[in-house]
PDB file of N, CA and C in Angstrom:
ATOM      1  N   UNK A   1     112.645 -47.881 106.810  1.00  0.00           N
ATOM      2  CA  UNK A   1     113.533 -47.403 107.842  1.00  0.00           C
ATOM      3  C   UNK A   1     114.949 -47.391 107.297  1.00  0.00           C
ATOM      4  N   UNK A   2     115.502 -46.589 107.592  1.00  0.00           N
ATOM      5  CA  UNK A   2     117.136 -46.582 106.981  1.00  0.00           C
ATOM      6  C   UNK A   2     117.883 -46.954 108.294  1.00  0.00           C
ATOM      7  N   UNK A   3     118.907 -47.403 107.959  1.00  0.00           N
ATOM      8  CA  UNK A   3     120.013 -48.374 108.891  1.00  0.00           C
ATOM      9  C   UNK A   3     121.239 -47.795 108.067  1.00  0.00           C
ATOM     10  N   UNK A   4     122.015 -47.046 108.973  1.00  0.00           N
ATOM     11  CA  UNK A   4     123.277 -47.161 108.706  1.00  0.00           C
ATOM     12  C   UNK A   4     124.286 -47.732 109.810  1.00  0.00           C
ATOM     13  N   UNK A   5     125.076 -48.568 108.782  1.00  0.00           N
ATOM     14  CA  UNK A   5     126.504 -49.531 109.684  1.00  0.00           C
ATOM     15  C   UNK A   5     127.754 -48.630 109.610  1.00  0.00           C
ATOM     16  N   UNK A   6     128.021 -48.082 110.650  1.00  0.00           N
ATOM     17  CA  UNK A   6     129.571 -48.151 111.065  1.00  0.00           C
ATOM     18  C   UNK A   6     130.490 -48.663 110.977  1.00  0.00           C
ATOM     19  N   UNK A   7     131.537 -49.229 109.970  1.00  0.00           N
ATOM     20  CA  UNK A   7     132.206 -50.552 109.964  1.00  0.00           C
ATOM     21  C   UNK A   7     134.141 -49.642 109.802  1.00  0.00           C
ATOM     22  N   UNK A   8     134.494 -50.577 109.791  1.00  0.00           N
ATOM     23  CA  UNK A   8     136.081 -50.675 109.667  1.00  0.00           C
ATOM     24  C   UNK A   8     136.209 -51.970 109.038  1.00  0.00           C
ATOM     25  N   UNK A   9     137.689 -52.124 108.420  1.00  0.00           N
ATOM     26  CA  UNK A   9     138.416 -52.940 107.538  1.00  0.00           C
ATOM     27  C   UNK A   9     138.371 -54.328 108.928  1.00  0.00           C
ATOM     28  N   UNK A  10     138.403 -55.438 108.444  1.00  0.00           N
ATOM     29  CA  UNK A  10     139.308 -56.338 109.486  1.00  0.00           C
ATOM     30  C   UNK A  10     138.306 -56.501 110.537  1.00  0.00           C
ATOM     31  N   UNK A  11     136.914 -56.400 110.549  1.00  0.00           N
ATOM     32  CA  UNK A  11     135.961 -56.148 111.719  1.00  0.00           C
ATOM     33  C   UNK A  11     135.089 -57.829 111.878  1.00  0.00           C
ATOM     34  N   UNK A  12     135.321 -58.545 112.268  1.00  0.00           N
ATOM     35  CA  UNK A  12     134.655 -59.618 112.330  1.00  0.00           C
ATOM     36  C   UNK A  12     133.197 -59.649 112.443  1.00  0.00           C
ATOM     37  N   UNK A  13     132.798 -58.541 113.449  1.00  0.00           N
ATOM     38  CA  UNK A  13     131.059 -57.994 114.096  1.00  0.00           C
ATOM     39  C   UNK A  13     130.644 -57.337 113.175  1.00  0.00           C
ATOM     40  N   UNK A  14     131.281 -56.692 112.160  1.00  0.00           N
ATOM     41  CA  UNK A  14     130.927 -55.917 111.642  1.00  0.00           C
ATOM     42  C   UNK A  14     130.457 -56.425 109.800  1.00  0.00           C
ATOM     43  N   UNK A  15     131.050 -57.649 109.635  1.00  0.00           N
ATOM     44  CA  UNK A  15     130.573 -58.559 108.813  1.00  0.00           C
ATOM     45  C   UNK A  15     129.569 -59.188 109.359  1.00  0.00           C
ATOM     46  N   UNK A  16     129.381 -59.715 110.683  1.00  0.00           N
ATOM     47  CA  UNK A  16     128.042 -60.209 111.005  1.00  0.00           C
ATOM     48  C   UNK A  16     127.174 -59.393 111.119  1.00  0.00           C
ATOM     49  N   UNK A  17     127.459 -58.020 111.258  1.00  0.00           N
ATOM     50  CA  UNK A  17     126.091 -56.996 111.738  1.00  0.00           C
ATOM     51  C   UNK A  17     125.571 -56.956 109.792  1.00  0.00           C
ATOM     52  N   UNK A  18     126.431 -56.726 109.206  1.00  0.00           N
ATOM     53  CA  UNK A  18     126.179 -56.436 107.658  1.00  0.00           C
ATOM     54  C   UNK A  18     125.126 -58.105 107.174  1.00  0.00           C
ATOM     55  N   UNK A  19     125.486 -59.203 107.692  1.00  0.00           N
ATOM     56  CA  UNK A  19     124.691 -60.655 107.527  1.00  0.00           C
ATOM     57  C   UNK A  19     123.457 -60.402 107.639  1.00  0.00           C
ATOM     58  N   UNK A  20     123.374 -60.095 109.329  1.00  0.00           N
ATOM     59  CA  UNK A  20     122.200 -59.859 109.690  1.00  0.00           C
ATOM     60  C   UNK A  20     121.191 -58.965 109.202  1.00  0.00           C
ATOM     61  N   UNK A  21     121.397 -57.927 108.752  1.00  0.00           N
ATOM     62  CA  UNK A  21     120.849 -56.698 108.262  1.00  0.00           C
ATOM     63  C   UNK A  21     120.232 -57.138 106.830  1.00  0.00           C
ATOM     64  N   UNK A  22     121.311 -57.783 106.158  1.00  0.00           N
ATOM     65  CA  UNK A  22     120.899 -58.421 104.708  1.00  0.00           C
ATOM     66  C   UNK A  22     119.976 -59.539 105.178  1.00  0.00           C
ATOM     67  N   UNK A  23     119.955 -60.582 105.947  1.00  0.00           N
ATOM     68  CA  UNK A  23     118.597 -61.006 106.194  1.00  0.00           C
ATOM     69  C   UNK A  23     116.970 -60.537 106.476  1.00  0.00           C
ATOM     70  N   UNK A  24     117.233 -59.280 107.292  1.00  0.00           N
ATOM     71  CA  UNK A  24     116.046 -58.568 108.149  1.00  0.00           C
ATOM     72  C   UNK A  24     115.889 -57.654 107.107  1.00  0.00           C
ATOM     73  N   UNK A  25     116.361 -57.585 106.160  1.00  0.00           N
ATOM     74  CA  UNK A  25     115.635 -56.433 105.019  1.00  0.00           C
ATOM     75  C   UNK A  25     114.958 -57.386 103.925  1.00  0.00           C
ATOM     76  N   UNK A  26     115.098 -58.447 104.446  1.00  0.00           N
ATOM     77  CA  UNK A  26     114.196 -59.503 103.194  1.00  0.00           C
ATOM     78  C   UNK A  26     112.865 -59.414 104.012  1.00  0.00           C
ATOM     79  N   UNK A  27     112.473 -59.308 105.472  1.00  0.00           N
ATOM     80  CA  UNK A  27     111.599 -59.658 105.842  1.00  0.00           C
ATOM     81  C   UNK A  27     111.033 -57.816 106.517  1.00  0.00           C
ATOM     82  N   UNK A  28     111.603 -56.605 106.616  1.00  0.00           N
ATOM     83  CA  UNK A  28     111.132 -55.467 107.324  1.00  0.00           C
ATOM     84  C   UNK A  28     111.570 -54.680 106.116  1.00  0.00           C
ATOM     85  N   UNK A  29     111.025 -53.243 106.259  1.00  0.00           N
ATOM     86  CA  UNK A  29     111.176 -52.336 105.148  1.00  0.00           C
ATOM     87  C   UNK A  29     112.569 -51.626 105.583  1.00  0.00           C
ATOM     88  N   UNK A  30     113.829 -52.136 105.169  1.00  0.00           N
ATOM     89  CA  UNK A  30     114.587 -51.448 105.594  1.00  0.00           C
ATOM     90  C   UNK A  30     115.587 -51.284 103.943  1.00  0.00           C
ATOM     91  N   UNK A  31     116.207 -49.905 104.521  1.00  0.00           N
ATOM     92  CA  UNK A  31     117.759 -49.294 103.604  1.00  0.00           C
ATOM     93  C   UNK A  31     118.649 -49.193 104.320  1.00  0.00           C
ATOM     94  N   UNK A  32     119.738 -50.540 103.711  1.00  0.00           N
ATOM     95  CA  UNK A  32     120.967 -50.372 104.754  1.00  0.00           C
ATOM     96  C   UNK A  32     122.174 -50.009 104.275  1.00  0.00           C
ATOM     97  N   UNK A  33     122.966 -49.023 104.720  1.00  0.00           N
ATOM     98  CA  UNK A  33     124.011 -48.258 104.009  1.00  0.00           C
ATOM     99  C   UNK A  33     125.162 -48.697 105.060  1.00  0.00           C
ATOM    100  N   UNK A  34     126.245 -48.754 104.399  1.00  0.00           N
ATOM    101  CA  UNK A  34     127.771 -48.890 105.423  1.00  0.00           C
ATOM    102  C   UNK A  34     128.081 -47.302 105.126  1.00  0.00           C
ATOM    103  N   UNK A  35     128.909 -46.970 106.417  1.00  0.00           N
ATOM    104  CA  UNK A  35     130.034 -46.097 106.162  1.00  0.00           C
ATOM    105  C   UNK A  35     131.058 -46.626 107.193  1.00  0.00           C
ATOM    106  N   UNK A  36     132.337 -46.112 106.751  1.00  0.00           N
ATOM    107  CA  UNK A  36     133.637 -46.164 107.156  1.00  0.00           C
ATOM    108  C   UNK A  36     134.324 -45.008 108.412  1.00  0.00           C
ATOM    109  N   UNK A  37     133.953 -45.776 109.402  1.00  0.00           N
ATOM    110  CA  UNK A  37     134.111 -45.368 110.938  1.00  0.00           C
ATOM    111  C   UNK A  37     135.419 -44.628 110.866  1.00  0.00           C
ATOM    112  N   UNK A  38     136.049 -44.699 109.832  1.00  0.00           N
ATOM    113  CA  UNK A  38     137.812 -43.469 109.650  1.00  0.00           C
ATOM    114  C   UNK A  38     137.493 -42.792 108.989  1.00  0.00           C
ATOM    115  N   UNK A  39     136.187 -42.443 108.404  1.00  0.00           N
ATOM    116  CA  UNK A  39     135.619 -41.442 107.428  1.00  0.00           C
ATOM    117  C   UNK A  39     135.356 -39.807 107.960  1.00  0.00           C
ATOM    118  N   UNK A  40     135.978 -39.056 107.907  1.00  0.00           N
ATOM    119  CA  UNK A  40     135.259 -37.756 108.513  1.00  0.00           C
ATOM    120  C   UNK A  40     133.811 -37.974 109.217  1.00  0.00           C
ATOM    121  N   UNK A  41     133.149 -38.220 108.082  1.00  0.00           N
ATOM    122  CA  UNK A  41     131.279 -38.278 108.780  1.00  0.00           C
ATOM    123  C   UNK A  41     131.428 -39.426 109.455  1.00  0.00           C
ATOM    124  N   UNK A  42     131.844 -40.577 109.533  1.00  0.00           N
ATOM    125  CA  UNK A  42     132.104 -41.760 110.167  1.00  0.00           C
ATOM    126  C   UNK A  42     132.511 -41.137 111.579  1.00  0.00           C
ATOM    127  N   UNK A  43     133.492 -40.503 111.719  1.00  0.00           N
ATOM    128  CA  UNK A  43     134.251 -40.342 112.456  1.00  0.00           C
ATOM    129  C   UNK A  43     132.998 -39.743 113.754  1.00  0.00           C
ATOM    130  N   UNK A  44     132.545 -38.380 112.917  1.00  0.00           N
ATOM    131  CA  UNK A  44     131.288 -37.564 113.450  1.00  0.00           C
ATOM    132  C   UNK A  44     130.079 -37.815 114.082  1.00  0.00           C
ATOM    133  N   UNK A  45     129.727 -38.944 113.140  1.00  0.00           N
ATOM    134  CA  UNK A  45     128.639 -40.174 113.864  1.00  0.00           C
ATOM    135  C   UNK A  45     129.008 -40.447 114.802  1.00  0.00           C
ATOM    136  N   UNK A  46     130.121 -41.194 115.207  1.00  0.00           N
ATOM    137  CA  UNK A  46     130.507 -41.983 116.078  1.00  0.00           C
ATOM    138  C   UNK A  46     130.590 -40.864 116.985  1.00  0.00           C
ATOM    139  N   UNK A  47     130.837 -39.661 116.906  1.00  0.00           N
ATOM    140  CA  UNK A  47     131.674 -39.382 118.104  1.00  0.00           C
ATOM    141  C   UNK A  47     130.097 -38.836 118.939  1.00  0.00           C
ATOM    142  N   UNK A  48     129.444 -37.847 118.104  1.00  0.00           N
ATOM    143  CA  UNK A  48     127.956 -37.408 118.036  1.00  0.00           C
ATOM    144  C   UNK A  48     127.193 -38.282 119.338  1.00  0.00           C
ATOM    145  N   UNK A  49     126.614 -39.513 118.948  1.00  0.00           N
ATOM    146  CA  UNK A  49     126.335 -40.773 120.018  1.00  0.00           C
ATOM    147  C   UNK A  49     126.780 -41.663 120.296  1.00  0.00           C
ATOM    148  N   UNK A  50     128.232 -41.282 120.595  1.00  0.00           N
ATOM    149  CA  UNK A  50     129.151 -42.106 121.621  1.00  0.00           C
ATOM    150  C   UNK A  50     129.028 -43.536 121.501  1.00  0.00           C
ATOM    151  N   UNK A  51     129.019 -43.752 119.982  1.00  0.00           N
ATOM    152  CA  UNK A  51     129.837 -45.165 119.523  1.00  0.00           C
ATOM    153  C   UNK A  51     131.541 -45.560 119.561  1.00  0.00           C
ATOM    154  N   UNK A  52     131.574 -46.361 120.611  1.00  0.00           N
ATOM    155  CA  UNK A  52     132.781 -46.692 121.333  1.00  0.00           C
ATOM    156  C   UNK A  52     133.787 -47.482 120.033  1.00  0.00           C
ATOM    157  N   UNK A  53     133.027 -48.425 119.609  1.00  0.00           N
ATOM    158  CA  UNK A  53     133.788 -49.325 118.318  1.00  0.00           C
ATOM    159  C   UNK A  53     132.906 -49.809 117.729  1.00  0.00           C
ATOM    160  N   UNK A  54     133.194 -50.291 116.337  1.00  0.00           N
ATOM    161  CA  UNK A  54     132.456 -50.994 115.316  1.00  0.00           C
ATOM    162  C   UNK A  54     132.130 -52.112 115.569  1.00  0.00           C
ATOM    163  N   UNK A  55     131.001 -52.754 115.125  1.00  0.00           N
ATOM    164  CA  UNK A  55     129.763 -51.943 114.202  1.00  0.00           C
ATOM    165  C   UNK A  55     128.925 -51.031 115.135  1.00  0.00           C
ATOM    166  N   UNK A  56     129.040 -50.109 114.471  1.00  0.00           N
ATOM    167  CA  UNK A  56     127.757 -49.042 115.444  1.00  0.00           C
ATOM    168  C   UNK A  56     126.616 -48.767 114.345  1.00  0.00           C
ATOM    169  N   UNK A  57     125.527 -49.725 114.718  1.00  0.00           N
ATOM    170  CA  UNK A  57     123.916 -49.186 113.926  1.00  0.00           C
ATOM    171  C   UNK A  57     123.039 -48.032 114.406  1.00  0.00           C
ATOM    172  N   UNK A  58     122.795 -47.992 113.265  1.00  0.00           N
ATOM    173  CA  UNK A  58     122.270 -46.462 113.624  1.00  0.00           C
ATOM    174  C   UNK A  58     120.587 -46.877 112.719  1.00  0.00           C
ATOM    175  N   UNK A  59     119.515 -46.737 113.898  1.00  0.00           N
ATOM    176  CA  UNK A  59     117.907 -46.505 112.814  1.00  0.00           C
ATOM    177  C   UNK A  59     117.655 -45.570 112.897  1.00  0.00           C
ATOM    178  N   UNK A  60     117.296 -44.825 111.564  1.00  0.00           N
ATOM    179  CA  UNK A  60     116.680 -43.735 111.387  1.00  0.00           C
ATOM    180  C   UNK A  60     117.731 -42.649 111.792  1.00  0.00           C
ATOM    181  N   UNK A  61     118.548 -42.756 111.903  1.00  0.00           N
ATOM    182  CA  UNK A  61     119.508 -41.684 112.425  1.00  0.00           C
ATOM    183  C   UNK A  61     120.017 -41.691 113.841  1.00  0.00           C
ATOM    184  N   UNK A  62     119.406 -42.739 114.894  1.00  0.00           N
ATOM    185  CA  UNK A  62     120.180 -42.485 116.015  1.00  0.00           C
ATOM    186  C   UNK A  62     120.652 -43.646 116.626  1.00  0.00           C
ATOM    187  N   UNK A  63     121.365 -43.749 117.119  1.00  0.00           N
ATOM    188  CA  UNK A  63     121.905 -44.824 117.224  1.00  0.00           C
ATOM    189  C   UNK A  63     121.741 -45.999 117.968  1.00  0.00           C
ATOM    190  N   UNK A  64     121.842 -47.060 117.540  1.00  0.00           N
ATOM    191  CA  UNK A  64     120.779 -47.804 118.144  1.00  0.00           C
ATOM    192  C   UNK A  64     121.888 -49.313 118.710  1.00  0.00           C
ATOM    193  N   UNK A  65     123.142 -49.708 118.361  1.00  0.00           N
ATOM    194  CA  UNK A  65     123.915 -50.610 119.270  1.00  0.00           C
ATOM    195  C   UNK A  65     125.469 -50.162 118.682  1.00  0.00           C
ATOM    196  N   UNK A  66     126.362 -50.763 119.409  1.00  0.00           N
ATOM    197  CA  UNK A  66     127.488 -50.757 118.942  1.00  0.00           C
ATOM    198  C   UNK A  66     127.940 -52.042 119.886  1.00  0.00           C
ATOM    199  N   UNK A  67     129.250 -52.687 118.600  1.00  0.00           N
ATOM    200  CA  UNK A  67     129.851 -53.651 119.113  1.00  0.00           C
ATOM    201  C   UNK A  67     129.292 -55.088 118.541  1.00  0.00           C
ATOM    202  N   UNK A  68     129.266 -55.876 119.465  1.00  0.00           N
ATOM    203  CA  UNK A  68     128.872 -57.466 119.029  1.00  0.00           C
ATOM    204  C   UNK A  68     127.390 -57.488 118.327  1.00  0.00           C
ATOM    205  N   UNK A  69     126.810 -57.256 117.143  1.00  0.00           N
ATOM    206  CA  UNK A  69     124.902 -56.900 116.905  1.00  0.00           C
ATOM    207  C   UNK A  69     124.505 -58.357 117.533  1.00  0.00           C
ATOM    208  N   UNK A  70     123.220 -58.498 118.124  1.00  0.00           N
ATOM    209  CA  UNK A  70     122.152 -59.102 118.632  1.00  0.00           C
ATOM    210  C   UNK A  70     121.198 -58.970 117.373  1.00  0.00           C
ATOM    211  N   UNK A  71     120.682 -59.882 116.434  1.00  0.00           N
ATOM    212  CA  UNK A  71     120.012 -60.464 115.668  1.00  0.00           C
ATOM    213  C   UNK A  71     118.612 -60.280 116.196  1.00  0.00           C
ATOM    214  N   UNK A  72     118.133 -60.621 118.071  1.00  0.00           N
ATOM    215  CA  UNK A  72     117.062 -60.664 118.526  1.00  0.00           C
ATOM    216  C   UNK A  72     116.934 -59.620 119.359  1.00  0.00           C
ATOM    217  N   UNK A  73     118.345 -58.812 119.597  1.00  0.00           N
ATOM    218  CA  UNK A  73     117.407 -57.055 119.527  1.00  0.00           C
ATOM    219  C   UNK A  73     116.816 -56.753 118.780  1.00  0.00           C
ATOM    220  N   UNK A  74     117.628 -56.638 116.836  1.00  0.00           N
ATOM    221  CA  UNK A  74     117.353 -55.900 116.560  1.00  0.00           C
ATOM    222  C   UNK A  74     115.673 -56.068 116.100  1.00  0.00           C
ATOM    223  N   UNK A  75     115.297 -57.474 115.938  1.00  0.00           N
ATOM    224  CA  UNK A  75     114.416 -58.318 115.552  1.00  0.00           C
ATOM    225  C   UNK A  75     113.093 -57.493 116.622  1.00  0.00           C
ATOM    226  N   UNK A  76     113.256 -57.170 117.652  1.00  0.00           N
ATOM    227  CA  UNK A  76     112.378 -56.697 118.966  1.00  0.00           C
ATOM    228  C   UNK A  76     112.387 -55.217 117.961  1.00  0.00           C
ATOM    229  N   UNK A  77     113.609 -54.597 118.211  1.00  0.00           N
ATOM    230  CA  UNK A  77     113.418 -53.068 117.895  1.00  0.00           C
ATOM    231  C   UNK A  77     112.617 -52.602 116.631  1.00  0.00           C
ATOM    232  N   UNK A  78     112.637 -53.990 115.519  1.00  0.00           N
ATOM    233  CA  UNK A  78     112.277 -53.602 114.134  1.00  0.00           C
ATOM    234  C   UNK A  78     110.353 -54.076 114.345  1.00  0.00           C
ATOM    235  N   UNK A  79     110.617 -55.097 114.890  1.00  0.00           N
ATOM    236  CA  UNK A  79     108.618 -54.925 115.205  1.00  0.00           C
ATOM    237  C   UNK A  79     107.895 -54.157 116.033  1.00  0.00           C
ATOM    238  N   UNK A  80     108.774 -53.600 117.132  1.00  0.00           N
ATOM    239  CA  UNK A  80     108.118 -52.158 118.016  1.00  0.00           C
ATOM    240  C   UNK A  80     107.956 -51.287 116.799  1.00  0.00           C
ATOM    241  N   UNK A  81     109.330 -51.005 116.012  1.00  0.00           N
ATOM    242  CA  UNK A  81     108.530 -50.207 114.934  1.00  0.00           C
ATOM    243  C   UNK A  81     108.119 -50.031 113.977  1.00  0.00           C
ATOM    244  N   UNK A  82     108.008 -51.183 113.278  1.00  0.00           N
ATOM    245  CA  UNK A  82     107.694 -51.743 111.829  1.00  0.00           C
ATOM    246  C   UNK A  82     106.338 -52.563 111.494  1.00  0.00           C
ATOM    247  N   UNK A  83     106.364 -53.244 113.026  1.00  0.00           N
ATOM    248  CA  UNK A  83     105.260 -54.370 113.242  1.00  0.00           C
ATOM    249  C   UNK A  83     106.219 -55.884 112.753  1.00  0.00           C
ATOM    250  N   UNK A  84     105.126 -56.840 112.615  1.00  0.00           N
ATOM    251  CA  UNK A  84     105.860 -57.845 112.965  1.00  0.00           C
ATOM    252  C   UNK A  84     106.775 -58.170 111.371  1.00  0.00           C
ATOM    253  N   UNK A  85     107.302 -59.116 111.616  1.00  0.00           N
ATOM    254  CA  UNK A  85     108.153 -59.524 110.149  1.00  0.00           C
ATOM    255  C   UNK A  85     107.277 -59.714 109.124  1.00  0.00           C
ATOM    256  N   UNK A  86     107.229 -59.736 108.027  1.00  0.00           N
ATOM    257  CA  UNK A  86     106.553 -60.246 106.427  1.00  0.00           C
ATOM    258  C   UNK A  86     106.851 -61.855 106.582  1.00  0.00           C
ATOM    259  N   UNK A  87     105.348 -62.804 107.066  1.00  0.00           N
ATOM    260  CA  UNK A  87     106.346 -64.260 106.652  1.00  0.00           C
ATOM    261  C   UNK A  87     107.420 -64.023 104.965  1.00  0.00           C
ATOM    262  N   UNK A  88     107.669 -65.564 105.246  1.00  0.00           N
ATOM    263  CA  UNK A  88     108.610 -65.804 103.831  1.00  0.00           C
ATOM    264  C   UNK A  88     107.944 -66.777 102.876  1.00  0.00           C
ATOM    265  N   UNK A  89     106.557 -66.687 102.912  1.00  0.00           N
ATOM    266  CA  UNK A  89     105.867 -67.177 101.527  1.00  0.00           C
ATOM    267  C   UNK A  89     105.521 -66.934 100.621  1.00  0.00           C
TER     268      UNK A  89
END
Protein backbone atom coordinates (compact mmCIF):
# COMPACT_ATOMS: atom_id res chain seq x y z
CA UNK A 1 0.00 0.00 0.00
CA UNK A 2 1.55 3.42 -0.57
CA UNK A 3 1.07 6.20 2.10
CA UNK A 4 1.79 9.53 1.34
CA UNK A 5 2.43 12.32 4.30
CA UNK A 6 1.61 15.83 3.85
CA UNK A 7 4.01 17.60 6.10
CA UNK A 8 5.37 21.21 6.63
CA UNK A 9 8.59 22.49 8.38
CA UNK A 10 7.98 23.06 12.31
CA UNK A 11 4.96 20.40 12.40
CA UNK A 12 5.00 18.56 15.68
CA UNK A 13 1.95 15.86 14.25
CA UNK A 14 3.60 15.63 11.50
CA UNK A 15 6.84 14.12 13.02
CA UNK A 16 4.59 11.84 14.94
CA UNK A 17 2.49 10.82 11.90
CA UNK A 18 6.12 10.13 10.08
CA UNK A 19 7.00 7.80 13.80
CA UNK A 20 4.11 6.06 13.42
CA UNK A 21 4.18 5.12 9.82
CA UNK A 22 7.95 4.03 10.30
CA UNK A 23 6.67 1.62 12.90
CA UNK A 24 3.50 0.13 10.90
CA UNK A 25 5.68 -0.50 7.84
CA UNK A 26 7.82 -2.91 9.94
CA UNK A 27 4.71 -4.84 10.60
CA UNK A 28 2.06 -4.09 7.08
CA UNK A 29 3.21 -3.87 3.45
CA UNK A 30 3.48 -0.33 3.21
CA UNK A 31 5.58 2.70 0.97
CA UNK A 32 5.69 5.79 2.77
CA UNK A 33 6.62 8.97 0.95
CA UNK A 34 6.52 12.73 2.50
CA UNK A 35 5.68 15.63 0.41
CA UNK A 36 5.77 19.27 1.27
CA UNK A 37 2.19 20.72 1.80
CA UNK A 38 3.86 24.36 0.09
CA UNK A 39 4.75 22.21 -2.81
CA UNK A 40 2.63 22.87 -5.97
CA UNK A 41 1.44 19.03 -5.92
CA UNK A 42 1.35 19.39 -2.10
CA UNK A 43 -0.56 22.23 -2.41
CA UNK A 44 -3.06 20.21 -5.09
CA UNK A 45 -3.44 17.23 -2.85
CA UNK A 46 -4.47 19.11 -0.20
CA UNK A 47 -6.74 21.21 -1.84
CA UNK A 48 -8.23 18.07 -4.20
CA UNK A 49 -9.57 16.25 -0.62
CA UNK A 50 -9.91 19.01 1.51
CA UNK A 51 -6.94 18.56 3.80
CA UNK A 52 -7.38 21.45 6.20
CA UNK A 53 -3.60 21.20 7.84
CA UNK A 54 -0.74 18.92 8.26
CA UNK A 55 -0.18 15.91 8.44
CA UNK A 56 -2.67 14.88 5.85
CA UNK A 57 -2.28 10.86 4.99
CA UNK A 58 -3.21 9.79 2.13
CA UNK A 59 -3.64 5.45 1.33
CA UNK A 60 -3.42 4.54 -1.89
CA UNK A 61 -4.18 7.89 -3.10
CA UNK A 62 -7.08 9.15 -1.11
CA UNK A 63 -7.08 10.57 1.70
CA UNK A 64 -7.41 9.08 4.64
CA UNK A 65 -6.81 11.73 8.04
CA UNK A 66 -5.50 15.03 8.55
CA UNK A 67 -4.21 16.72 11.63
CA UNK A 68 -3.34 14.97 15.05
CA UNK A 69 -2.62 10.84 13.31
CA UNK A 70 -4.35 8.13 15.57
CA UNK A 71 -1.83 5.16 15.62
CA UNK A 72 -5.21 2.93 16.33
CA UNK A 73 -7.04 4.23 13.31
CA UNK A 74 -4.64 3.77 11.27
CA UNK A 75 -3.84 0.25 12.83
CA UNK A 76 -7.99 -0.61 12.13
CA UNK A 77 -7.72 0.91 8.52
CA UNK A 78 -4.42 -1.11 7.67
CA UNK A 79 -6.04 -4.64 8.77
CA UNK A 80 -9.53 -3.93 7.01
CA UNK A 81 -7.12 -3.80 4.25
CA UNK A 82 -4.06 -5.60 4.58
CA UNK A 83 -5.30 -8.16 7.18
CA UNK A 84 -3.92 -8.37 10.42
CA UNK A 85 -0.23 -7.16 11.40
CA UNK A 86 2.96 -9.65 10.67
CA UNK A 87 3.81 -10.63 14.48
CA UNK A 88 7.45 -9.42 15.32
CA UNK A 89 9.21 -12.82 15.51
Amino acid sequence: MDVVVLTQENCAFCELAKEILARLAAEYPLTVATLDLGSPEGQALALRDGVLFPPGIFLDGAAFSYGRPSERKLRRELDRRCGPARSAT
